[in-house]
N, C-alpha and C. Protein backbone atom coordinates (compact mmCIF):
# COMPACT_ATOMS: atom_id res chain seq x y z
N UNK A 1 148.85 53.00 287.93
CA UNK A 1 148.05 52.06 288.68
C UNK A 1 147.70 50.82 287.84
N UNK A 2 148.47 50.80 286.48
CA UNK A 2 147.84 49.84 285.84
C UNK A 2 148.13 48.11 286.87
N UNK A 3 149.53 48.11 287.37
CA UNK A 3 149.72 46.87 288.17
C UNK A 3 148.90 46.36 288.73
N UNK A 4 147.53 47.02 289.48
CA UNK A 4 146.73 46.77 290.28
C UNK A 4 145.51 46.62 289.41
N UNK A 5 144.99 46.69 288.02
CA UNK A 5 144.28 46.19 287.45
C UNK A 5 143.95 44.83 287.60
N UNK A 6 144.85 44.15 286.98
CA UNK A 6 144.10 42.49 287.18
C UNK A 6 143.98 41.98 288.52
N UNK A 7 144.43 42.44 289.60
CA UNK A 7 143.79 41.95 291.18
C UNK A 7 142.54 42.81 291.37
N UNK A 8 142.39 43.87 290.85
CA UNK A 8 141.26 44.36 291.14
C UNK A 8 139.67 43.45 290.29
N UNK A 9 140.13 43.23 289.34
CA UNK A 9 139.51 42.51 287.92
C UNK A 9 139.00 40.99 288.46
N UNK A 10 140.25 40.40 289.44
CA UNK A 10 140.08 39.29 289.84
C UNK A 10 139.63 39.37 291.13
N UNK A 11 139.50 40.19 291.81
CA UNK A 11 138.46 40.37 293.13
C UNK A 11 137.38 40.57 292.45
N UNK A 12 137.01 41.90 291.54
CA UNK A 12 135.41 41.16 291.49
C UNK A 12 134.94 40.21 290.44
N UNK A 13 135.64 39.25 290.11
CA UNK A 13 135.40 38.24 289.78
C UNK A 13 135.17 36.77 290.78
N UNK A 14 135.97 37.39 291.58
CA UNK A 14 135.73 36.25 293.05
C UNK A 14 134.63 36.76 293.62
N UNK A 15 134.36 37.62 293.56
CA UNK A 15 132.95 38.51 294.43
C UNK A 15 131.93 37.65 293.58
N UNK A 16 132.04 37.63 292.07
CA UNK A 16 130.48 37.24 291.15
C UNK A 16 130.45 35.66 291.86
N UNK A 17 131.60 35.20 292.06
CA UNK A 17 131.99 34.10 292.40
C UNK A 17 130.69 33.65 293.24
N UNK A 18 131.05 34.36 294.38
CA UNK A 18 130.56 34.72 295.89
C UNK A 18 128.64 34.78 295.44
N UNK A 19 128.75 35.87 294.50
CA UNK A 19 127.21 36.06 294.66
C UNK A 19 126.72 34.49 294.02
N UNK A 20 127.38 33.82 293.27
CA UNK A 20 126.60 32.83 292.67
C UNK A 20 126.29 31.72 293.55
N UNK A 21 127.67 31.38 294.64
CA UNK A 21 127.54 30.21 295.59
C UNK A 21 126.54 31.16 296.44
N UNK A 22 126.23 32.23 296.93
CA UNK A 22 125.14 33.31 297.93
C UNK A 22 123.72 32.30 297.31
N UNK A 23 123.40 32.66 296.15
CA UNK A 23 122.20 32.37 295.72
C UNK A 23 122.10 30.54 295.75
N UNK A 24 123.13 29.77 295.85
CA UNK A 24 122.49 28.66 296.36
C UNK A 24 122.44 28.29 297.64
N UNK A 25 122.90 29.13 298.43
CA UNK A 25 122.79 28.43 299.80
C UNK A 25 121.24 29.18 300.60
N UNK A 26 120.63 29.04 301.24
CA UNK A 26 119.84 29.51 301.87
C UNK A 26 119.53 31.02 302.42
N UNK A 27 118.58 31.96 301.88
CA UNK A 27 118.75 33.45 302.45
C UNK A 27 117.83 33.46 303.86
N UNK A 28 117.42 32.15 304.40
CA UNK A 28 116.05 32.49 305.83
C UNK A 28 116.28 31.17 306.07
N UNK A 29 116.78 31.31 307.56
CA UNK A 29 116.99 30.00 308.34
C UNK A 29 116.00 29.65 309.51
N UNK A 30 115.09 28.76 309.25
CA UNK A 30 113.82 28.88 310.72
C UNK A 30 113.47 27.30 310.68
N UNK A 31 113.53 26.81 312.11
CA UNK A 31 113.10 25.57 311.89
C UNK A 31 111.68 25.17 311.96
N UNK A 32 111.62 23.76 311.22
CA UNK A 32 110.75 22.74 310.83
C UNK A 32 110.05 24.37 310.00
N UNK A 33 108.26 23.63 309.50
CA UNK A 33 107.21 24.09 308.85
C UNK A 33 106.73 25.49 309.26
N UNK A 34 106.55 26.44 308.46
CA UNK A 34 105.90 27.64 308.98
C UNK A 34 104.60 27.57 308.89
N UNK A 35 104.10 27.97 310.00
CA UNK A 35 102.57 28.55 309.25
C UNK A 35 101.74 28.84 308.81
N UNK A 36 100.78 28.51 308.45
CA UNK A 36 99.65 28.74 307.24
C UNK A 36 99.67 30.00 307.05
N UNK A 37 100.07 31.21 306.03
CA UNK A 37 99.67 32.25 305.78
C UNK A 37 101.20 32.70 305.91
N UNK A 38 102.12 32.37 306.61
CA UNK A 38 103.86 32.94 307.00
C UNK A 38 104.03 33.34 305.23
N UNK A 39 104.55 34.15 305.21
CA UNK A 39 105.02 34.44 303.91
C UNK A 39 106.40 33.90 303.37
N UNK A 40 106.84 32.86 302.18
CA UNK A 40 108.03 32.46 302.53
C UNK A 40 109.12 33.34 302.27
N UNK A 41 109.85 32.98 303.50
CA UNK A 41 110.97 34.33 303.87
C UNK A 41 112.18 33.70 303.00
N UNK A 42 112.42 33.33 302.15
CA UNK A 42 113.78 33.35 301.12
C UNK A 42 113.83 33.96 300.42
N UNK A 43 114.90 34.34 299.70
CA UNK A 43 114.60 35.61 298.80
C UNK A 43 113.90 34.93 297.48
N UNK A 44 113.30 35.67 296.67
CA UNK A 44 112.40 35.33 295.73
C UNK A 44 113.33 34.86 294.60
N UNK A 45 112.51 34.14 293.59
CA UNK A 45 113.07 33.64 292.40
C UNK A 45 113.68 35.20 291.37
N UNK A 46 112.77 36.02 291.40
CA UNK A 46 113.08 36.91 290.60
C UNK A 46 114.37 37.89 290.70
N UNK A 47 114.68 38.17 292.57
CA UNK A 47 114.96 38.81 292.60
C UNK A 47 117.03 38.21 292.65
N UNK A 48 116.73 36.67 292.72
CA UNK A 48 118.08 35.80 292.45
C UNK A 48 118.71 35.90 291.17
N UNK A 49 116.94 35.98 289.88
CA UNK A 49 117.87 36.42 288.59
C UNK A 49 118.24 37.45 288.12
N UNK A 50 117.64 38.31 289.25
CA UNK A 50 118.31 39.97 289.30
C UNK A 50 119.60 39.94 289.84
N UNK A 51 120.29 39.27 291.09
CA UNK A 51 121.63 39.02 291.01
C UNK A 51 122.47 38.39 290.08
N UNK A 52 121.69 37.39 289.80
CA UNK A 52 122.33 36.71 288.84
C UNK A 52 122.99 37.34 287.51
N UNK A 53 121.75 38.06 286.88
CA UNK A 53 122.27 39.02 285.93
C UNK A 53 123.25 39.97 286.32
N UNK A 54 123.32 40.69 287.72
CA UNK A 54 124.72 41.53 288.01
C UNK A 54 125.90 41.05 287.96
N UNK A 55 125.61 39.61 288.26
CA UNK A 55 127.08 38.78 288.05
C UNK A 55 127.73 38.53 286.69
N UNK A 56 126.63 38.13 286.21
CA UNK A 56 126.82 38.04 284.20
C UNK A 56 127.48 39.88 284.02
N UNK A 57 127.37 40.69 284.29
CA UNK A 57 127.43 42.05 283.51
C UNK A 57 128.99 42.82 284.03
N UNK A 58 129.31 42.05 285.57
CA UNK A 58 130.40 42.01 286.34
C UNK A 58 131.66 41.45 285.52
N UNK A 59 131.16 40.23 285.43
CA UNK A 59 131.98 39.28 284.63
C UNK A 59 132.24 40.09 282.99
N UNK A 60 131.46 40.73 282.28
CA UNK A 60 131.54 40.79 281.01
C UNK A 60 132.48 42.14 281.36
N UNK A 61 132.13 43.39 282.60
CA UNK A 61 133.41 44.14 282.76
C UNK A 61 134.65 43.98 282.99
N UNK A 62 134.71 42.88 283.76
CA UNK A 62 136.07 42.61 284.15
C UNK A 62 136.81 41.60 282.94
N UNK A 63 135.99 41.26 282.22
CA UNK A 63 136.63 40.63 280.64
C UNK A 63 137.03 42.00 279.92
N UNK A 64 136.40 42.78 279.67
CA UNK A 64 136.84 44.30 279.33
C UNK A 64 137.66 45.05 279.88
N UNK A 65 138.07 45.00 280.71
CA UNK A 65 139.03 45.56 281.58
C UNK A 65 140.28 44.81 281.16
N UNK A 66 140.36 43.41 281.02
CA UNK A 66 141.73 42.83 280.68
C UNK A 66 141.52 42.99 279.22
N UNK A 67 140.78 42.66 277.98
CA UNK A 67 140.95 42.86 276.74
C UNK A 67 140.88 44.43 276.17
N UNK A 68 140.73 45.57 276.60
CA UNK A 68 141.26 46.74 276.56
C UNK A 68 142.30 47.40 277.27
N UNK A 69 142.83 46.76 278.84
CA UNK A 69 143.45 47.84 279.28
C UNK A 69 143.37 48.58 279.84
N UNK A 70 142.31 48.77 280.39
CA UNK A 70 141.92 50.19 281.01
C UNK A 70 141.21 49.92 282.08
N UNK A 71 141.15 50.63 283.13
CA UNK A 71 140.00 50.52 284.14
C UNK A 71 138.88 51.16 284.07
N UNK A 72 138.37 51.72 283.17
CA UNK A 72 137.14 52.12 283.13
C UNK A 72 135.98 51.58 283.12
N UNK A 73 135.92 50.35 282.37
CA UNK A 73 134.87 49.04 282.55
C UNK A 73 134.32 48.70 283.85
N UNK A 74 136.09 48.64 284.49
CA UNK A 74 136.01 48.30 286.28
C UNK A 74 135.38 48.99 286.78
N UNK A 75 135.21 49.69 286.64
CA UNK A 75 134.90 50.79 287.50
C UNK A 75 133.08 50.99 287.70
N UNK A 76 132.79 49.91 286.23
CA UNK A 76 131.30 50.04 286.34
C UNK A 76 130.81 48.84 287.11
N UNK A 77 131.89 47.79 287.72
CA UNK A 77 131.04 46.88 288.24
C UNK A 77 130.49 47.30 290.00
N UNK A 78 130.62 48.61 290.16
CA UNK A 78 130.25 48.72 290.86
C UNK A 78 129.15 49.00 291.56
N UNK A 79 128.24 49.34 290.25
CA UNK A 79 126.89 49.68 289.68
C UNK A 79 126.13 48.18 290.12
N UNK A 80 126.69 46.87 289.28
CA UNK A 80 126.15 45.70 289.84
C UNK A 80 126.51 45.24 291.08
N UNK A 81 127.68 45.91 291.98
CA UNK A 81 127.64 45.48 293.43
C UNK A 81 126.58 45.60 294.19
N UNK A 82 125.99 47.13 294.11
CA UNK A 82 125.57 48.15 294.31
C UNK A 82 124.15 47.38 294.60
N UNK A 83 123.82 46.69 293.24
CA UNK A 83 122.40 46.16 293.22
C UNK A 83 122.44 44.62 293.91
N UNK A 84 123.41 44.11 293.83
CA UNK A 84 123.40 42.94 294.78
C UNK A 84 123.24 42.78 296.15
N UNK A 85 123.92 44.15 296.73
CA UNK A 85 123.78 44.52 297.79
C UNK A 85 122.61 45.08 298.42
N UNK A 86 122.12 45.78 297.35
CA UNK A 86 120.73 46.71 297.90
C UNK A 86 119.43 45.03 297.67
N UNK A 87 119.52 44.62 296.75
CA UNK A 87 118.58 43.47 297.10
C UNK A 87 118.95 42.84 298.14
N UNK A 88 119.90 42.37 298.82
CA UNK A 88 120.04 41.43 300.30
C UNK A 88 120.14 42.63 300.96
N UNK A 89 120.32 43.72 301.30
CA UNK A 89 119.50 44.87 302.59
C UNK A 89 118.67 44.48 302.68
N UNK A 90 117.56 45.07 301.58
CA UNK A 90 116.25 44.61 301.86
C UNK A 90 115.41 43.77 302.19
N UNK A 91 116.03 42.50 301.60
CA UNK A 91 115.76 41.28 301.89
C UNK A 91 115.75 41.01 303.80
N UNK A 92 116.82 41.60 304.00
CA UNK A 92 116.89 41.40 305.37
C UNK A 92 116.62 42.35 306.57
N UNK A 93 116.01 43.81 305.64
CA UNK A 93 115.43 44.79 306.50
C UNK A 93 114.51 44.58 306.76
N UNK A 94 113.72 44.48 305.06
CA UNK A 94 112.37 44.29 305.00
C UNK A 94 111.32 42.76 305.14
N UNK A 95 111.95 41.99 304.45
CA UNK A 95 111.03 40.86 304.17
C UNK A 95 111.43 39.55 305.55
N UNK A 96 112.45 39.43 305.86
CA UNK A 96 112.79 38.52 306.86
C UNK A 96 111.97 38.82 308.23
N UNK A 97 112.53 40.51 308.76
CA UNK A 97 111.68 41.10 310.12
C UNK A 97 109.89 41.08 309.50
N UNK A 98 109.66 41.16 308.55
CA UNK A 98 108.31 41.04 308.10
C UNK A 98 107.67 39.52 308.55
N UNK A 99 108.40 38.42 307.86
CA UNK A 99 107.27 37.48 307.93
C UNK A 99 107.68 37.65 309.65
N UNK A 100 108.67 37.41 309.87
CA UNK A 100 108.77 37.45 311.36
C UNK A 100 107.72 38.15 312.34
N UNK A 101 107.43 39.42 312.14
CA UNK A 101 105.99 39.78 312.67
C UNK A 101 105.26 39.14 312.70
N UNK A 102 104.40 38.60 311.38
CA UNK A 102 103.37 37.61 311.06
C UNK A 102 103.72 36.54 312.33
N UNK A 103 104.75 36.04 312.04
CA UNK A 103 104.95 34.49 312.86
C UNK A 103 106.07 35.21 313.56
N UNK A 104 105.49 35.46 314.67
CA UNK A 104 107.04 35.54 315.76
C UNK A 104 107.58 33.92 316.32
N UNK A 105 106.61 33.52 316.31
CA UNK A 105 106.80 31.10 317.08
C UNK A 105 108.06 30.95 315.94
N UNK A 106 107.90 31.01 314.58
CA UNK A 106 108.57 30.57 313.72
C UNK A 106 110.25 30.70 313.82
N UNK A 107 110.65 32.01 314.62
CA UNK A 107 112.33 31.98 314.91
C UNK A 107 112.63 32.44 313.47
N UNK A 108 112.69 33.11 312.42
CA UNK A 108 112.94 33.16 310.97
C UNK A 108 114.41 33.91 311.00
N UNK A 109 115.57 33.60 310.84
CA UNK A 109 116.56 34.57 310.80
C UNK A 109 117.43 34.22 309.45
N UNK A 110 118.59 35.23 309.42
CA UNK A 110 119.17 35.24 307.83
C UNK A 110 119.81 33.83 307.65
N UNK A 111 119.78 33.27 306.76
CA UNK A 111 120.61 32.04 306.39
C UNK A 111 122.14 32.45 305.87
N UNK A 112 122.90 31.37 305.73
CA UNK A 112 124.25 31.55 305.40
C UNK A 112 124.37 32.76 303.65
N UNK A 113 123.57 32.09 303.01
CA UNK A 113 122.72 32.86 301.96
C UNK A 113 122.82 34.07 302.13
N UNK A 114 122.27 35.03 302.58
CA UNK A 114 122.14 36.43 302.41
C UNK A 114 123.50 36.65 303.06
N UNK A 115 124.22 36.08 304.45
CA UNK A 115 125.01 36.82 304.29
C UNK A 115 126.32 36.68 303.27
N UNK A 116 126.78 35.61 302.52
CA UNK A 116 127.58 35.69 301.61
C UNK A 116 126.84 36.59 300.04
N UNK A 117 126.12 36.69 300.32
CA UNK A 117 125.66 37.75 298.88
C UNK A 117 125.73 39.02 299.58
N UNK A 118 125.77 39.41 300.69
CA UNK A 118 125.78 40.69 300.96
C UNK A 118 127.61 41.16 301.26
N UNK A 119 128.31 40.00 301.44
CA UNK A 119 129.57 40.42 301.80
C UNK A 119 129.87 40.08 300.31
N UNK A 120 129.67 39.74 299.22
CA UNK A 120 130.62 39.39 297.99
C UNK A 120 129.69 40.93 297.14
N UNK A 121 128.80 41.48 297.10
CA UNK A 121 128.01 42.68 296.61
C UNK A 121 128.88 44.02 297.26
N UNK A 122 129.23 43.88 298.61
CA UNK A 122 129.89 44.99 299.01
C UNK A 122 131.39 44.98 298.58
N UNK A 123 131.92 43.33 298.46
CA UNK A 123 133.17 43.62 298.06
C UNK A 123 133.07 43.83 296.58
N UNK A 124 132.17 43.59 295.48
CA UNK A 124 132.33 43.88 293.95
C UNK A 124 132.03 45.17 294.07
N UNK A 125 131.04 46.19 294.70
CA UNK A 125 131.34 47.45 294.91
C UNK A 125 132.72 48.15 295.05
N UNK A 126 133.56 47.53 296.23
CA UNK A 126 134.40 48.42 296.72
C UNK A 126 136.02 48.06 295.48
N UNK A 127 135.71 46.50 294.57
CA UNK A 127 136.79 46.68 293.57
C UNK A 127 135.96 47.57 292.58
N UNK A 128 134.48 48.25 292.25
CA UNK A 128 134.34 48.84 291.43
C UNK A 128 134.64 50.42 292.06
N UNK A 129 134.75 50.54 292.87
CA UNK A 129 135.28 52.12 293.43
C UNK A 129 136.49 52.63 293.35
N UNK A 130 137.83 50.86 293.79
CA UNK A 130 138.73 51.25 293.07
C UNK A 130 139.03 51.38 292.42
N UNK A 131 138.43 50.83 291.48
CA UNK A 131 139.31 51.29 289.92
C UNK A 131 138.41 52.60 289.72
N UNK A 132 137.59 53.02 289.70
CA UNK A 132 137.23 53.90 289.67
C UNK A 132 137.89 55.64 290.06
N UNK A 133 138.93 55.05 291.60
CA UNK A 133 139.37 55.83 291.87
C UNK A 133 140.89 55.95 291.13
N UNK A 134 141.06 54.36 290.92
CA UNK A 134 142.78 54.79 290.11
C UNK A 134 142.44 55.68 288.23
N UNK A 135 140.68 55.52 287.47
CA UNK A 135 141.15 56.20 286.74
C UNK A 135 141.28 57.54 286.76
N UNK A 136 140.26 58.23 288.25
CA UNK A 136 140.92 59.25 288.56
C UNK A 136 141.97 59.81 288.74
N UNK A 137 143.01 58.98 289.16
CA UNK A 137 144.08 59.13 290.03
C UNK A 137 145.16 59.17 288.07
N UNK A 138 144.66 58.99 287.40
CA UNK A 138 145.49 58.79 286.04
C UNK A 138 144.83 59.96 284.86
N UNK A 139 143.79 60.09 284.97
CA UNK A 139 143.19 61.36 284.53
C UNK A 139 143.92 62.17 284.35
């Protein structure tokens, strides 16, 4: 399975890609001014440099993966999909339908934002599963 290393390497490298343009575009789309008290529904500063860092740690596996050889590195970026993904769930289980309660007038729904961090998190997962599964498959 080694052939399929560097496309796998270079999908989730297009995925960190993904999460980085995710975090500048907008995660809560609602027009004009909210509310006095609306809680603001974008995702938080902290929890952007919590993606952010999955992307940095993505990137440093899939550099390991081509300067050793092996898919085993790969196989861990799936750990940081994992968390990219589970922060934009939540984001959009919890905190979006939330302020939305508060302010139902306000219209608050996901911005282009959450959903490209949630589709580039599921795809750096699913290249960290494959390789995961080809070093099984070589075991």
């Amino acid at each position: 399975m080694a052939k399929w290393r560097g496309p796998r390497a270079a999908l989730a490298v297009a995925a960190g890609a993904g999460v980085i343009a995710g975090l500048t575009l907008r995660t809560a789309e609602y027009p004009g001014m909210l509310p006095a008290g609306t809680p603001d529904p974008e995702l938080g500063l902290g929890l952007r440099l919590v993606c952010a860092a999955a992307v940095l740690i993505a990137a440093t596996l899939a550099y390991l993966t081509f300067a050793r050889r092996q898919d085993e590195p790969l196989a861990m970026t799936c750990l940081p999909g994992l968390v990219v993904t589970g922060v934009v769930l939540r984001h959009l289980v919890v905190t979006l339908p939330g302020a939305a309660r508060i302010s139902p007038a306000a219209r608050i729904v996901p911005g282009a934002g959450a959903w490209v961090l949630l589709g580039s998190g599921v795809v750096m997962t699913a290249a960290g599963l494959a390789a995961a599964f080809a070093v099984r498959k070589t075991a």
